[in-house]
Protein backbone atom coordinates (compact mmCIF):
# COMPACT_ATOMS: atom_id res chain seq x y z
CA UNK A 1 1.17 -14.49 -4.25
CA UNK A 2 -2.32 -13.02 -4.91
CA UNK A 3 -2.14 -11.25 -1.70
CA UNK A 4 0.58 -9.54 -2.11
CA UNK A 5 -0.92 -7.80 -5.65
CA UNK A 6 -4.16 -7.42 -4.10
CA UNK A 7 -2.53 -5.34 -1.13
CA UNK A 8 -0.38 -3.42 -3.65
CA UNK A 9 -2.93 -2.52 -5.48
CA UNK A 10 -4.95 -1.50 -2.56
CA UNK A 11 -2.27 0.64 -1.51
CA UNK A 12 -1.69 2.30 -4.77
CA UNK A 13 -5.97 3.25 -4.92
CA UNK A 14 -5.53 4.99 -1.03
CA UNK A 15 -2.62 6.48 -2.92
CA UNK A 16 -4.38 8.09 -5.92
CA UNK A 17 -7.36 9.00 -3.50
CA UNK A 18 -4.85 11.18 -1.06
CA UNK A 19 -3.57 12.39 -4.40
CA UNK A 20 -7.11 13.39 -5.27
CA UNK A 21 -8.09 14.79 -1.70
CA UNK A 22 -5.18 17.04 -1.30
CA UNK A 23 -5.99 18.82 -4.79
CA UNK A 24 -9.35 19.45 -3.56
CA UNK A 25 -8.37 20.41 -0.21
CA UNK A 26 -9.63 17.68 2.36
CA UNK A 27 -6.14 17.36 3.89
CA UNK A 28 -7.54 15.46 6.73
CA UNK A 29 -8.86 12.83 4.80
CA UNK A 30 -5.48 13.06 2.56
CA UNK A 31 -3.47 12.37 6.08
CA UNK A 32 -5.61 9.52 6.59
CA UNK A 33 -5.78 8.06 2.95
CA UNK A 34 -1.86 8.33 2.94
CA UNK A 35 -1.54 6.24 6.35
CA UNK A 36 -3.81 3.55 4.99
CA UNK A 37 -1.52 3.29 1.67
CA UNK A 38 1.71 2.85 3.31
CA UNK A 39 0.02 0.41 5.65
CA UNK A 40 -0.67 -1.58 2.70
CA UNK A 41 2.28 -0.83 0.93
CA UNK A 42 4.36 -2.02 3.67
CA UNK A 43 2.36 -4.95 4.13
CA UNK A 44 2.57 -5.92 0.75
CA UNK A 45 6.39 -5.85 0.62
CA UNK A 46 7.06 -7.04 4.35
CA UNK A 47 5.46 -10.23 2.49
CA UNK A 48 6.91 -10.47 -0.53
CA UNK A 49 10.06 -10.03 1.05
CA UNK A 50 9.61 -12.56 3.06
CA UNK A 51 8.30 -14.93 0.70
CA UNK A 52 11.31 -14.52 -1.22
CA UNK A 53 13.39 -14.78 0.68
CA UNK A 54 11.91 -18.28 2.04
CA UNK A 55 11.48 -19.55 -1.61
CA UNK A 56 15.47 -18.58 -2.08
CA UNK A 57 16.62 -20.47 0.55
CA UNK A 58 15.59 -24.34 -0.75
């Protein structure tokens, strides 16, 4: 279950960095922060979905 925090919380940081890049102005490296954080993201609740739904089903 750790993983699944540690990747959300990974996710959320490339989040707040793309946050921080596009009020500077670096919307290239904003693009790329925001693909890394849903890469995470999704990761994070692709396994926690499937997680629970394997603990549901005993």
């Amino acid at each position: 279950m750790r993983h699944i925090y540690i990747r959300g919380i990974i996710g959320l940081v490339w989040l707040i960095v793309a946050i921080i890049c596009g009020v500077s102005g670096n919307f290239q490296m904003m693009g790329l922060y925001i693909i890394l954080a849903c890469v995470f993201m999704y990761s994070a609740y692709t396994v926690w979905k499937r997680e629970k739904d394997g603990k549901g089903g005993k």
